[in-house]
N, C-alpha and C. Protein backbone atom coordinates (compact mmCIF):
# COMPACT_ATOMS: atom_id res chain seq x y z
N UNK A 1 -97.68 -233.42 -70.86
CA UNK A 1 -96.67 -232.87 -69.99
C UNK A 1 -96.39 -233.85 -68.86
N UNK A 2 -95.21 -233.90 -68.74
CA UNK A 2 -94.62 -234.88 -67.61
C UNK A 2 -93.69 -234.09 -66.51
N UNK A 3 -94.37 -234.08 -65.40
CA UNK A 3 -93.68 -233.55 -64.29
C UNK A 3 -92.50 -234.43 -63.72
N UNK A 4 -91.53 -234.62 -63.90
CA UNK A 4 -90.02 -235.35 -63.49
C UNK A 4 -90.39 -235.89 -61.75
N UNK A 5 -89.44 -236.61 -61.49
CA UNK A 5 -89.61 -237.32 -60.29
C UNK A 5 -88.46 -236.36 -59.57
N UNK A 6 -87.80 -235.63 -59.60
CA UNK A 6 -87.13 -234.20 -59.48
C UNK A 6 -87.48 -233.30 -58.78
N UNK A 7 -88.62 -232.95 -59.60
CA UNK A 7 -89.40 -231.70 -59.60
C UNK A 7 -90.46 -232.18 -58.54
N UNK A 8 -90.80 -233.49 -58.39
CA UNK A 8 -91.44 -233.73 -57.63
C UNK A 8 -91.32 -233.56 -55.85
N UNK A 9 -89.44 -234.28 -56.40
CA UNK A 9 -89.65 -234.39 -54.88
C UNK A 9 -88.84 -232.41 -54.31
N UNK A 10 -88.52 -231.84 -55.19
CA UNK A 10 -88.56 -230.14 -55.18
C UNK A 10 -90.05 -229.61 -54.31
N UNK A 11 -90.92 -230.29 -55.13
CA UNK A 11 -92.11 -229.49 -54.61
C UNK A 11 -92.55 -229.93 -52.93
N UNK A 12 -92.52 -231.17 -53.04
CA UNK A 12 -92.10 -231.60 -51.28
C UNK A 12 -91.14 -230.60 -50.23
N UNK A 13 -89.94 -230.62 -51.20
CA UNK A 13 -89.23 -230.09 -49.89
C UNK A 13 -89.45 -228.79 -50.18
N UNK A 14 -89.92 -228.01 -51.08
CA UNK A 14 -89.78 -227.14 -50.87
C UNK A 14 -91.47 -226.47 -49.60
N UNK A 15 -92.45 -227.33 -50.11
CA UNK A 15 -93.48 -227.50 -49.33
C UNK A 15 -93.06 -227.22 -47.39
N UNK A 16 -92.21 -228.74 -47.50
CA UNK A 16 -91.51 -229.16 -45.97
C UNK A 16 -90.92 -227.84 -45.35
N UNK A 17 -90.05 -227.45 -46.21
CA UNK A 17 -89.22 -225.81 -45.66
C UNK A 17 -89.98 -225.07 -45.44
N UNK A 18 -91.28 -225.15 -46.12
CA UNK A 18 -92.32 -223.55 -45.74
C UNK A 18 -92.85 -224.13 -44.65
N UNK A 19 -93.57 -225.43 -44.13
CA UNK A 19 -94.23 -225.49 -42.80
C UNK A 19 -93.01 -225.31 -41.84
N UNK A 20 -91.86 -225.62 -41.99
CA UNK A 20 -90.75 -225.55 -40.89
C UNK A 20 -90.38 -224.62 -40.42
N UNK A 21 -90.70 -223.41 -41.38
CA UNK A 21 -89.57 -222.38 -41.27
C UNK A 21 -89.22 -221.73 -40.15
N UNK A 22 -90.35 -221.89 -38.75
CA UNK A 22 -90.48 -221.20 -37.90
C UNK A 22 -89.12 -221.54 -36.83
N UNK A 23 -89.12 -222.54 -37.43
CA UNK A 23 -87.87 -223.72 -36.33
C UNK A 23 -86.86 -223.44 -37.16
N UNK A 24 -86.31 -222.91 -37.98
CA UNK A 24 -84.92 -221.75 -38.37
C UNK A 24 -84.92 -222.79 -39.55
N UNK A 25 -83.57 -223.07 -40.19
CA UNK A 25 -83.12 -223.56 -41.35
C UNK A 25 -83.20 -225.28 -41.27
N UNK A 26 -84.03 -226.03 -42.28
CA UNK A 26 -84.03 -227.26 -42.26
C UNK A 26 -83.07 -227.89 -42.96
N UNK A 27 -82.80 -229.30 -41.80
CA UNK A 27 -81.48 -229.95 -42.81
C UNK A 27 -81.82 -230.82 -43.77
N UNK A 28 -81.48 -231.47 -44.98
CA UNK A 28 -81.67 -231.73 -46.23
C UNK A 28 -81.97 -233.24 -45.48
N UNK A 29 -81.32 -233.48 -44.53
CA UNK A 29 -81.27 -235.08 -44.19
C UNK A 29 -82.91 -235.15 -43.46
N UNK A 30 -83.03 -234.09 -42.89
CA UNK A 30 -84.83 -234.42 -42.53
C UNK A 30 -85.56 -234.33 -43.06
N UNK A 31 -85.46 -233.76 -44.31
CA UNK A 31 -86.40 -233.98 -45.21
C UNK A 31 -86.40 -235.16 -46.09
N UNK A 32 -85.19 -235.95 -46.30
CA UNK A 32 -84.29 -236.93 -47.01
C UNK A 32 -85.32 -238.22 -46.07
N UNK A 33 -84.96 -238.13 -44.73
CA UNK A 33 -85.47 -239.30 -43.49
C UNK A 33 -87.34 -239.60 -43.67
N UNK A 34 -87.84 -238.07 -43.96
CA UNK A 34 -89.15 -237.98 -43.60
C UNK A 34 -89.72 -238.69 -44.77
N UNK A 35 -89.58 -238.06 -46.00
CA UNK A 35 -90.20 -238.59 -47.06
C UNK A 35 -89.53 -239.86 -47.89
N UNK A 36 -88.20 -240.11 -47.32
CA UNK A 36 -87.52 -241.52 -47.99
C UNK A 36 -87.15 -241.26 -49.09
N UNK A 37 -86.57 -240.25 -49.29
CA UNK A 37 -85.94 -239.56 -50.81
C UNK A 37 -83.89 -239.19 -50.50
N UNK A 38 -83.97 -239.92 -51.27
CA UNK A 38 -82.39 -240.30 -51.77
C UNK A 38 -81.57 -239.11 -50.91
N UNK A 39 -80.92 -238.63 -49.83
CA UNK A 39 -80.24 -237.65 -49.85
C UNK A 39 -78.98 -237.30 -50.85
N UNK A 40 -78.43 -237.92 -51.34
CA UNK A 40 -77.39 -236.58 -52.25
C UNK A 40 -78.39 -236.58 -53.49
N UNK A 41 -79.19 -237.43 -53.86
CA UNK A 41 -80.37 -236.52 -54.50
C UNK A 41 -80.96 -235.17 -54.30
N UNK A 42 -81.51 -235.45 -52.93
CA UNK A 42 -82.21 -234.49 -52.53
C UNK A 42 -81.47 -233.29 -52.40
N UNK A 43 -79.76 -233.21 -52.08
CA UNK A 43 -78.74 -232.29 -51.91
C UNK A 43 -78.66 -231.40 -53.21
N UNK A 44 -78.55 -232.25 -54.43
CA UNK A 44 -78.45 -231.73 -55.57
C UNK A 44 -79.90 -230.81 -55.99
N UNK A 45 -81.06 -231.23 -55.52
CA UNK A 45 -81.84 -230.39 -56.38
C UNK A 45 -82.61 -229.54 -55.07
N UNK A 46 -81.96 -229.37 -53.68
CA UNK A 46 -81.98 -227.98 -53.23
C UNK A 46 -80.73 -227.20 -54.03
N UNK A 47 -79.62 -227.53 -53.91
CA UNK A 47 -79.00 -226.93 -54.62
C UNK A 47 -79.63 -225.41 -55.90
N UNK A 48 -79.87 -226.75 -57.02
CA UNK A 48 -80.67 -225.85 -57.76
C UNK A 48 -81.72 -225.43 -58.02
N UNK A 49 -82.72 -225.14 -56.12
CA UNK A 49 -83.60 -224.58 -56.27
C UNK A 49 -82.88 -222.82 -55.21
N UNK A 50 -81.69 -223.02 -54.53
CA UNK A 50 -80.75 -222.28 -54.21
C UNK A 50 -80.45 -221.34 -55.31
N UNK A 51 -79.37 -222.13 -56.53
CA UNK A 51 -79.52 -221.28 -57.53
C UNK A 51 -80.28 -220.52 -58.13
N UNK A 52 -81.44 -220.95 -58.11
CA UNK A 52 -83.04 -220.02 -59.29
C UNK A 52 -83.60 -218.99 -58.03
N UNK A 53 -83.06 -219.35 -56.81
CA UNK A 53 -83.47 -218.30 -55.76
C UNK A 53 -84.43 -218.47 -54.93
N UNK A 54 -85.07 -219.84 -55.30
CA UNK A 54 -86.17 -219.98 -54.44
C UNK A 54 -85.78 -220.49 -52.85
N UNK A 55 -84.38 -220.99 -52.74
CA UNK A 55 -84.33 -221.06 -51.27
C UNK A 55 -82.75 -220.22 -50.90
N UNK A 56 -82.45 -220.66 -49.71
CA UNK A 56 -81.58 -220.10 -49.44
C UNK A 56 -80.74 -221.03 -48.90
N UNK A 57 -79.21 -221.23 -48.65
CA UNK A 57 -78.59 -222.52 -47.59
C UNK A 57 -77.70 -221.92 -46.81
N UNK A 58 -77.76 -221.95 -45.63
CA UNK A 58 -76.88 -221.77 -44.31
C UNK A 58 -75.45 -223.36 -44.09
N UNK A 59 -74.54 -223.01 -43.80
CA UNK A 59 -73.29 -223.63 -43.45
C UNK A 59 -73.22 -223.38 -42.40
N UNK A 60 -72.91 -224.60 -41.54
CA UNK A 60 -72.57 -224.63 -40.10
C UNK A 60 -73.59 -225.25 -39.07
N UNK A 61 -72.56 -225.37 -38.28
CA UNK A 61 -74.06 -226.45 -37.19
C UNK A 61 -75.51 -225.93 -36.98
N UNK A 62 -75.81 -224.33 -37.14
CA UNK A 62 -77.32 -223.93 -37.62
C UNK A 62 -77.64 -223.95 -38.72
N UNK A 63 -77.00 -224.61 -39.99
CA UNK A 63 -77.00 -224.39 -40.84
C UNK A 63 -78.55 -225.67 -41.69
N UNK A 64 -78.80 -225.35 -42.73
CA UNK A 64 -79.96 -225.92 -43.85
C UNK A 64 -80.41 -225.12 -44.43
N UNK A 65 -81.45 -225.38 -44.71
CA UNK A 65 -82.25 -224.73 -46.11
C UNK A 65 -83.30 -223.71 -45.56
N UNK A 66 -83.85 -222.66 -45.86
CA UNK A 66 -84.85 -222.03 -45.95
C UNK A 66 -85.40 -221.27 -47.04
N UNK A 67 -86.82 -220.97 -46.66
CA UNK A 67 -87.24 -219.88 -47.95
C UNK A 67 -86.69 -218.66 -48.42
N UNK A 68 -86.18 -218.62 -49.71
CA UNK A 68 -85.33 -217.23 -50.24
C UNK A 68 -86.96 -215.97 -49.86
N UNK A 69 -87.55 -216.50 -50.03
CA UNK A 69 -88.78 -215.13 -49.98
C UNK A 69 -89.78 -215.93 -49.44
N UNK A 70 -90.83 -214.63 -49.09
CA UNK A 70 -91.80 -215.39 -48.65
C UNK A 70 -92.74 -216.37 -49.16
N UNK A 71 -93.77 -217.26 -48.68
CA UNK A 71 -94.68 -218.43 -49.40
C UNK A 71 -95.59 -217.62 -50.70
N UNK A 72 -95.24 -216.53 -49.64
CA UNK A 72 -96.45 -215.38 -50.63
C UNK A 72 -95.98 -215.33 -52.72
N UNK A 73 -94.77 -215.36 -52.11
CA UNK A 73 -94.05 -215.06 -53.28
C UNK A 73 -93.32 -216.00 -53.85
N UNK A 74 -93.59 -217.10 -53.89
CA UNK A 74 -92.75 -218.06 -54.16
C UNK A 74 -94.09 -218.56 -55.32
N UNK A 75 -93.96 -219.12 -56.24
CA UNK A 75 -95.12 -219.91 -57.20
C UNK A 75 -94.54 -221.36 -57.71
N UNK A 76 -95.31 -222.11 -57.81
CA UNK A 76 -94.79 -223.86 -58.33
C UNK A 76 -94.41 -223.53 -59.20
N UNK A 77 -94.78 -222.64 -60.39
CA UNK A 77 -93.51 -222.92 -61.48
C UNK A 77 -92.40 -221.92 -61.06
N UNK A 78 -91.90 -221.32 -60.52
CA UNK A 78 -90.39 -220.97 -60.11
C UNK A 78 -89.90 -222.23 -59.51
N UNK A 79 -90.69 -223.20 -58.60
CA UNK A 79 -90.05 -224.54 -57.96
C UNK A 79 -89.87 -225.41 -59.59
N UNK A 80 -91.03 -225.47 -60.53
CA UNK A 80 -90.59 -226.51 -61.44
C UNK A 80 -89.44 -226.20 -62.35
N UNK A 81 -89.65 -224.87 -62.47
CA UNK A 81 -88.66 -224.18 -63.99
C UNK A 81 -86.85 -224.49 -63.12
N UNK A 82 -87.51 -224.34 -62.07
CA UNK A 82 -85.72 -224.19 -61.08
C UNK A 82 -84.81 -225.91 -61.43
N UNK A 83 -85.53 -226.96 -61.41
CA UNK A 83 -85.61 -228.23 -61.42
C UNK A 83 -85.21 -228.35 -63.13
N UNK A 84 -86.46 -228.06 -63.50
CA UNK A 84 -86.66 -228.81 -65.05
C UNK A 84 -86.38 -227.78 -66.12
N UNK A 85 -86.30 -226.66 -66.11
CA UNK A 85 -86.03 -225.88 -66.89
C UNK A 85 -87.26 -224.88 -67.68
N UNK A 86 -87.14 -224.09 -68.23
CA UNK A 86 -88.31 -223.06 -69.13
C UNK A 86 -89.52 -224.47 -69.18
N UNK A 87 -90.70 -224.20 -68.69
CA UNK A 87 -91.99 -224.52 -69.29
C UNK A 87 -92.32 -224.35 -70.47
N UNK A 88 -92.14 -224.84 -71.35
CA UNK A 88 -92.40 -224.29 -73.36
C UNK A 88 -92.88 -225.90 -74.01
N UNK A 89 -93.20 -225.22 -74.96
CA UNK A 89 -93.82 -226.37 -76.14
C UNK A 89 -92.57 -226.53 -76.91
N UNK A 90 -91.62 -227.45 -76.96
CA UNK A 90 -90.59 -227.59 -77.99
C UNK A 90 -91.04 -228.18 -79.29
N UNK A 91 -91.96 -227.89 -79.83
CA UNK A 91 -92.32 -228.39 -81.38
C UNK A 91 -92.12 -227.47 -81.89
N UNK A 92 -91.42 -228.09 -83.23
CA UNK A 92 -91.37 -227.66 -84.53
C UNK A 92 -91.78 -228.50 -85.87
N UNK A 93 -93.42 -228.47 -85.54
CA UNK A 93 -94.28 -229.72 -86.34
C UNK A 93 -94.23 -229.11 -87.54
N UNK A 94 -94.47 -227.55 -87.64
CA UNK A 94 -94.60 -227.04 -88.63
C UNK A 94 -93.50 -226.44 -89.57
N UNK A 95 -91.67 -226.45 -89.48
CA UNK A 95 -91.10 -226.69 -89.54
C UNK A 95 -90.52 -228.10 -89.96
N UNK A 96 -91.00 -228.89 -89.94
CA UNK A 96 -90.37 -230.15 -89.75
C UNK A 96 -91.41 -231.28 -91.33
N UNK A 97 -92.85 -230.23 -91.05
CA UNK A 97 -93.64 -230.84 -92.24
C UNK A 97 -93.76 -229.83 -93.31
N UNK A 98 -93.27 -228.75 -93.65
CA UNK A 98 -92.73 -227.64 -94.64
C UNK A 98 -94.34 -226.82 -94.78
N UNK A 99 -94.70 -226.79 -93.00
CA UNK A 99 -95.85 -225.64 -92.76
C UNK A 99 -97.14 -226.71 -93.15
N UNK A 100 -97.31 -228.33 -93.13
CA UNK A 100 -98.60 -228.75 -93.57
C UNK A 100 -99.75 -227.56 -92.66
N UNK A 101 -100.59 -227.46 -93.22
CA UNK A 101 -101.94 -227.11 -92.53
C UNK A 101 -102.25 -227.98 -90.95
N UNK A 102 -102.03 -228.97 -91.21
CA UNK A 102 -102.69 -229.74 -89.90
C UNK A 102 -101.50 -229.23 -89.30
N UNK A 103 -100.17 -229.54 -89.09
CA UNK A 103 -99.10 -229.49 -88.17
C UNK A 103 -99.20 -227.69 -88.03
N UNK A 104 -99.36 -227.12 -88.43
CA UNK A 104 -99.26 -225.97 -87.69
C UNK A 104 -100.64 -225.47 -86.66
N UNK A 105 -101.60 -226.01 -87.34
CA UNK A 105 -102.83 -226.27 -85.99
C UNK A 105 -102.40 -226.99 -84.67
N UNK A 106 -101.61 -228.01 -85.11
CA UNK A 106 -101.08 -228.74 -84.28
C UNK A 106 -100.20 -228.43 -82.91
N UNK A 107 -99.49 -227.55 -83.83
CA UNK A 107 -98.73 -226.64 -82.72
C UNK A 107 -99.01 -225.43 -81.95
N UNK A 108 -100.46 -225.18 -82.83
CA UNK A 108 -101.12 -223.79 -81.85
C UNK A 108 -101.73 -224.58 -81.02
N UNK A 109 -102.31 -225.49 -81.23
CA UNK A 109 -102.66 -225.93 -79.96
C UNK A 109 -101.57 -226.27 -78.58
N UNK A 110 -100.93 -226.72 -79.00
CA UNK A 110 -100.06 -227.31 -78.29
C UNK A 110 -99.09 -226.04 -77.44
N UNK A 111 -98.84 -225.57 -78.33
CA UNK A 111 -98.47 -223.65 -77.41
C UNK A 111 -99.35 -223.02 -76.40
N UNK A 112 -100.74 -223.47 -77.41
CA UNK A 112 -101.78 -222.48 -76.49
C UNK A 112 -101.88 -223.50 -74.26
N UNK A 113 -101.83 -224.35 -74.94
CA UNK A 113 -102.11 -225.11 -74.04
C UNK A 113 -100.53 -225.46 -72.66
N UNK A 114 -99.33 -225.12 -73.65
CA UNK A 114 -98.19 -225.18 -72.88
C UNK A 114 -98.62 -223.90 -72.09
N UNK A 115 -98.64 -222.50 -72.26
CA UNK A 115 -98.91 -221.40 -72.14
C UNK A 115 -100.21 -221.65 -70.88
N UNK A 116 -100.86 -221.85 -71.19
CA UNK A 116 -102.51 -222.01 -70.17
C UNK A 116 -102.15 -223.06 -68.67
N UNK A 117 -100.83 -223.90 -69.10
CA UNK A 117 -100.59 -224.74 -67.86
C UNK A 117 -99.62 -223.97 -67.33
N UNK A 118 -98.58 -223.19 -68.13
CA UNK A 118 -97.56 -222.12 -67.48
C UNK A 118 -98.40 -221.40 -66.68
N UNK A 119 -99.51 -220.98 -66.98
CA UNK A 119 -100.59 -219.45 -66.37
C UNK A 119 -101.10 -220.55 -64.82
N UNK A 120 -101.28 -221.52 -65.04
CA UNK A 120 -102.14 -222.17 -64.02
C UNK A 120 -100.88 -221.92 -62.77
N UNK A 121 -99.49 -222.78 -63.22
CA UNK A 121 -98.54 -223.30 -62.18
C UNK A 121 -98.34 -221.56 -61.43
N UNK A 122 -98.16 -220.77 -62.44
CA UNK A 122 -97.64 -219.18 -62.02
C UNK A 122 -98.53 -218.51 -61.02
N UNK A 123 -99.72 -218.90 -61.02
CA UNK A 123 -100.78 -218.37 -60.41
C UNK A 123 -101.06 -219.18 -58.77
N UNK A 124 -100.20 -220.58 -59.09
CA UNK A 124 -100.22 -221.46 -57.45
C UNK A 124 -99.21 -221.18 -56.54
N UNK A 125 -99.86 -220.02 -55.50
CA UNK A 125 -98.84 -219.19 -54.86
C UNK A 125 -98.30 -220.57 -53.75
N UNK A 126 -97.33 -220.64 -52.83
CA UNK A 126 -96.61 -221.89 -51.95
C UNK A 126 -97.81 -221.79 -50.84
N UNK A 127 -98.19 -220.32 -50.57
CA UNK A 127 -99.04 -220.27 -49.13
C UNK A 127 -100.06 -220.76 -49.52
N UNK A 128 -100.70 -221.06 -50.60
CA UNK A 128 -102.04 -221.04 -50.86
C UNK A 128 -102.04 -223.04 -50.75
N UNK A 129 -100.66 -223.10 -51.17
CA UNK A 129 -100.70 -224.83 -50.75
C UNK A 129 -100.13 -225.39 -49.28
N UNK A 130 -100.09 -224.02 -48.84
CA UNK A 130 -99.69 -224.58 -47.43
C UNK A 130 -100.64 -224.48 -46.34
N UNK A 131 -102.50 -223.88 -46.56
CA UNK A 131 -103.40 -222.80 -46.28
C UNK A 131 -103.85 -224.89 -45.89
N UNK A 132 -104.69 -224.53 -44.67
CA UNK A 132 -105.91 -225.87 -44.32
C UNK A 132 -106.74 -225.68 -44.33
């Protein structure tokens, strides 16, 4: 499994917005300045962490980003799935080799294990990575 350079820098800002939040809505450019990440990059994938719901965006001179819900309720894979899409095993080994024996072992593993890293990310609440 390969976590995208995307998703990465998602989990930053979305990180950045939860220590901020107290100081109202953050702008995309301070988070862009702080960590040295591309701003209309960085524009595009608040965007679609906006869309999946995990934040929220204000317009206007108070305007930036904040948390759609609380840290409590927010989990890394709603930040990754928002970015990169469904967490899944896309094989079709067993399909593809007309059901060999090995390739369909192949792919239970490989499910079981997509599945067990889905359970891990679902279970890493935002507060618990924001906790010292």
């Amino acid at each position: 499994m390969k976590i995208s350079r995307s998703t990465g820098y998602a989990l930053v800002a979305v990180g950045y917005i939860a220590l901020h939040y107290k100081e109202g809505a953050v702008l995309a450019a301070r988070i862009s300045k702080e960590y040295n990440i591309p701003l209309e990059y960085l524009l595009k994938i608040l965007q679609q962490l906006v869309r999946a719901n995990v934040l929220r965006s204000k317009r206007g001179p108070r305007g930036g980003f904040f948390l759609a819900h609380p840290a409590e309720n927010i989990t890394l894979l709603q930040i990754i799935e928002a970015v990169d899409g469904p967490l899944m095993s896309h094989l079709h080994l067993a399909e593809q080799t007309n059901s060999a024996p090995f390739s369909v072992k192949m792919e239970e593993v490989c499910e079981k294990a997509t599945k067990e890293v889905r359970a891990i990310y679902e279970k890493a609440k935002l507060s618990k990575m924001l906790a010292e």
